[in-house]
N, C-alpha and C. Protein backbone atom coordinates (compact mmCIF):
# COMPACT_ATOMS: atom_id res chain seq x y z
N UNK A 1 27.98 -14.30 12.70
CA UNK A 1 27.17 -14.73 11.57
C UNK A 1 25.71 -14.84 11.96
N UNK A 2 25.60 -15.61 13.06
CA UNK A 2 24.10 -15.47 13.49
C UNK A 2 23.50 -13.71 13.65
N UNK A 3 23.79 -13.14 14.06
CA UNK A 3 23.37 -12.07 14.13
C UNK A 3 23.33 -11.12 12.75
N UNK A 4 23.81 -11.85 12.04
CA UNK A 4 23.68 -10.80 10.62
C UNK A 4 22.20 -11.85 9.91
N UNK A 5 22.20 -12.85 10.17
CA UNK A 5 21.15 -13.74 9.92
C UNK A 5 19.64 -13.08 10.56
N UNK A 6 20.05 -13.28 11.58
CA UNK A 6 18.41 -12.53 12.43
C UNK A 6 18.37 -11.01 12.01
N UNK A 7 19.32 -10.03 11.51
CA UNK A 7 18.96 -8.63 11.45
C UNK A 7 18.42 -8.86 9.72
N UNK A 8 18.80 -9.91 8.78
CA UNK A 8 18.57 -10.00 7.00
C UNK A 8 16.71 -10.89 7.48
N UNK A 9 16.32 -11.38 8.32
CA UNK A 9 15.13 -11.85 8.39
C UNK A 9 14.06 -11.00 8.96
N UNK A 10 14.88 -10.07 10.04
CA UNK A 10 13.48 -8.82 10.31
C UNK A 10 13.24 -7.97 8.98
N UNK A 11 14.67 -7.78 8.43
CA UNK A 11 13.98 -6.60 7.39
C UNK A 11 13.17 -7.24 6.31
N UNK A 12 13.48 -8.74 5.72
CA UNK A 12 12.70 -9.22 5.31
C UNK A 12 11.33 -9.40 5.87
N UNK A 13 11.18 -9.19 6.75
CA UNK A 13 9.72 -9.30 7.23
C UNK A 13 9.06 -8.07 7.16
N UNK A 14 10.09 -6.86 7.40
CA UNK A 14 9.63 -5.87 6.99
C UNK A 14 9.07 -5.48 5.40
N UNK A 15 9.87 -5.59 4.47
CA UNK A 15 9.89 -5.58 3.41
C UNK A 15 8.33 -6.68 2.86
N UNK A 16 8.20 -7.36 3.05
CA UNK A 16 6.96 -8.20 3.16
C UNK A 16 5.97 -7.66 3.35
N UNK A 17 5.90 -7.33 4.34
CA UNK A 17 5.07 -6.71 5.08
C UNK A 17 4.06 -5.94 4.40
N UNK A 18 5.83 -4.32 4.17
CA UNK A 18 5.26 -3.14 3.53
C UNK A 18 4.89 -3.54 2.34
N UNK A 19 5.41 -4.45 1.34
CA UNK A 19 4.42 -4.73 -0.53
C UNK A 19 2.99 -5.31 0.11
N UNK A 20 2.84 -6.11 0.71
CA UNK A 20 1.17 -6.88 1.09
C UNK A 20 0.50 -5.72 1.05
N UNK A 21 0.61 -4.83 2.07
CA UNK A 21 0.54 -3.30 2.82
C UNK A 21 0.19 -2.62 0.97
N UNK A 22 1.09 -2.62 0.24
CA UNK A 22 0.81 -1.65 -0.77
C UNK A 22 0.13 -2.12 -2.16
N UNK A 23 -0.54 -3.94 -1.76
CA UNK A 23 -0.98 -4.64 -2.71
C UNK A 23 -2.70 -4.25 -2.29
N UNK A 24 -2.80 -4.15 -0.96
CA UNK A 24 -3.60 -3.90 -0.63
C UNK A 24 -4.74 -2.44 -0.59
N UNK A 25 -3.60 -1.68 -0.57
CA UNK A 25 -3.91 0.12 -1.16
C UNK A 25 -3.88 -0.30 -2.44
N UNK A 26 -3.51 -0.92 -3.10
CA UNK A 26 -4.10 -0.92 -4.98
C UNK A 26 -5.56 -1.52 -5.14
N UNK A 27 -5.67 -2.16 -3.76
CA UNK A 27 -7.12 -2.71 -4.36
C UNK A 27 -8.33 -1.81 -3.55
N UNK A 28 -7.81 -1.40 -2.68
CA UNK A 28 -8.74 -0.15 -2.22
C UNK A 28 -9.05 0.71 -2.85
N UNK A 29 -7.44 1.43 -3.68
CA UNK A 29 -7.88 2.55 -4.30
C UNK A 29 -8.92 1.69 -5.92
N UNK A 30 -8.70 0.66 -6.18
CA UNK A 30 -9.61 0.39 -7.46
C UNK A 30 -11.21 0.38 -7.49
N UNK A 31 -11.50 -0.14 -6.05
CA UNK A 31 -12.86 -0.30 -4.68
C UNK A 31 -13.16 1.40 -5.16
N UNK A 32 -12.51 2.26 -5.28
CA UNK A 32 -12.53 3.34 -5.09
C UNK A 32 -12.86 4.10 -6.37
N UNK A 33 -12.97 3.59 -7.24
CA UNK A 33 -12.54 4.04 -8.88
C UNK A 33 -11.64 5.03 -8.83
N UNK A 34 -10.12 4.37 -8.50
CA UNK A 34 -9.41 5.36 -8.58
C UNK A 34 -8.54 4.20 -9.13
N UNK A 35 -7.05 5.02 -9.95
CA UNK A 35 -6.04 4.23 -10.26
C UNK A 35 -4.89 2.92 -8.97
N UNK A 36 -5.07 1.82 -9.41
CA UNK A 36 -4.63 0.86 -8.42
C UNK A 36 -2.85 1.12 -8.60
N UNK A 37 -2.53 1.00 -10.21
CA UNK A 37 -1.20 1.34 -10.46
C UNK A 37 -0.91 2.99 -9.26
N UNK A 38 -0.99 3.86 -9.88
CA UNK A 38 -0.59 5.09 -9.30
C UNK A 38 -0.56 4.60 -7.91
N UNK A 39 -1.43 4.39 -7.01
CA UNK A 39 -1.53 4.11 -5.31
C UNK A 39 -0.84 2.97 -5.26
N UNK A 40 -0.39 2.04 -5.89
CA UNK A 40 0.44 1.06 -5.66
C UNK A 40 2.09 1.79 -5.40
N UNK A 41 1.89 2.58 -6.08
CA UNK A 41 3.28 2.95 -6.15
C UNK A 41 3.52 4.14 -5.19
N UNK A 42 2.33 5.29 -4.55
CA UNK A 42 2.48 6.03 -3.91
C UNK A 42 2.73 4.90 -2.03
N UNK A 43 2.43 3.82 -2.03
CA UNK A 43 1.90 3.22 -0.97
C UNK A 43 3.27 2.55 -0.77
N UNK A 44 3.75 2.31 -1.54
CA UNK A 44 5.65 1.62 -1.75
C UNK A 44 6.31 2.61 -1.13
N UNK A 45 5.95 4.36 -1.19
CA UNK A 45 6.86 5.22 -0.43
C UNK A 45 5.72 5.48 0.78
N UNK A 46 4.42 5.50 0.86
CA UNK A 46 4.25 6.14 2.03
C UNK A 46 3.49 4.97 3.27
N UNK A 47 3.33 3.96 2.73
CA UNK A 47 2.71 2.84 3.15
C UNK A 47 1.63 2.84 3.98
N UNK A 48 1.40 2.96 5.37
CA UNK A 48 0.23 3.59 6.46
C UNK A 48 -0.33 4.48 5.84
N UNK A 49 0.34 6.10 5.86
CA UNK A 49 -0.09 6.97 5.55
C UNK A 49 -0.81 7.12 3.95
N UNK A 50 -0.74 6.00 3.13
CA UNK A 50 -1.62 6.27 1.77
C UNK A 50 -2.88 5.44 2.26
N UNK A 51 -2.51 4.59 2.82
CA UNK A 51 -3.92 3.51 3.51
C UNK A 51 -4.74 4.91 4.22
N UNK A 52 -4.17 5.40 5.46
CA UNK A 52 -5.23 6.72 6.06
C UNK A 52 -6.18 7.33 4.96
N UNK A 53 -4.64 7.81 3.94
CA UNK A 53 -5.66 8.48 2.64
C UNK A 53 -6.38 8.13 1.87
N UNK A 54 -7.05 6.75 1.62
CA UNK A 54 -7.48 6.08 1.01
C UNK A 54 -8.47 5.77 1.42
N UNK A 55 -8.59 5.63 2.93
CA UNK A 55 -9.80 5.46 3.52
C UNK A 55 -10.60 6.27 3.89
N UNK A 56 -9.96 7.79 3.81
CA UNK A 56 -10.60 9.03 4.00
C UNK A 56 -11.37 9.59 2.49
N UNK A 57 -10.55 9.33 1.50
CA UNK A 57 -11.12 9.77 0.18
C UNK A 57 -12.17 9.30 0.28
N UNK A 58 -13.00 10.63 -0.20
CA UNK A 58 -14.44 9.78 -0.70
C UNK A 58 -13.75 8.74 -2.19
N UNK A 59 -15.51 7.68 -2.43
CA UNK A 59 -15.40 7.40 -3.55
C UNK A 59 -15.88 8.17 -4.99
N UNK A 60 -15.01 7.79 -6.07
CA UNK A 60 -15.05 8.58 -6.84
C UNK A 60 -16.41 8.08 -8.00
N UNK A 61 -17.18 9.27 -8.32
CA UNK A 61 -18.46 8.78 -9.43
C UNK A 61 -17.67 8.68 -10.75
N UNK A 62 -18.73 7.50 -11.19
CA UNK A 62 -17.84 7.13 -13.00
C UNK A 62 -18.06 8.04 -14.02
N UNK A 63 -19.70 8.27 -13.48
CA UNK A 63 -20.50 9.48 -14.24
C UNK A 63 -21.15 10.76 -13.79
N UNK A 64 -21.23 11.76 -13.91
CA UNK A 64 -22.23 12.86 -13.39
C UNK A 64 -23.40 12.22 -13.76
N UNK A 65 -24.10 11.74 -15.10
CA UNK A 65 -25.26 12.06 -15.08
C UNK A 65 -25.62 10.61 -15.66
């Protein structure tokens, strides 16, 4: 029993972790004028790797002119 206890608390920590992780790519990509929904949800499957992309995108203009 203990051991099914400590393996249900890492993944919870995992799981934690990765939403903070993808609360955080929603507010980058918004920093960004880009959609927070859409990257919230790309960041739920790719987590690190949408943060890389997010920080590499340029930012986006509201207006040309």
């Amino acid at each position: 029993m203990d051991q099914f206890v400590l393996f249900a608390s890492d993944r919870a920590v995992f799981f934690v972790g990765w939403g903070t992780l993808s609360l955080i790519n929603a507010g980058l990509a918004q920093g960004k004028n880009r959609s927070g929904l859409i990257w919230w949800i790309v960041s739920l499957f790719l987590g690190p790797l949408a943060t890389f992309i997010l920080v590499v995108m340029p930012k986006v203009r509201a207006k040309l002119f």
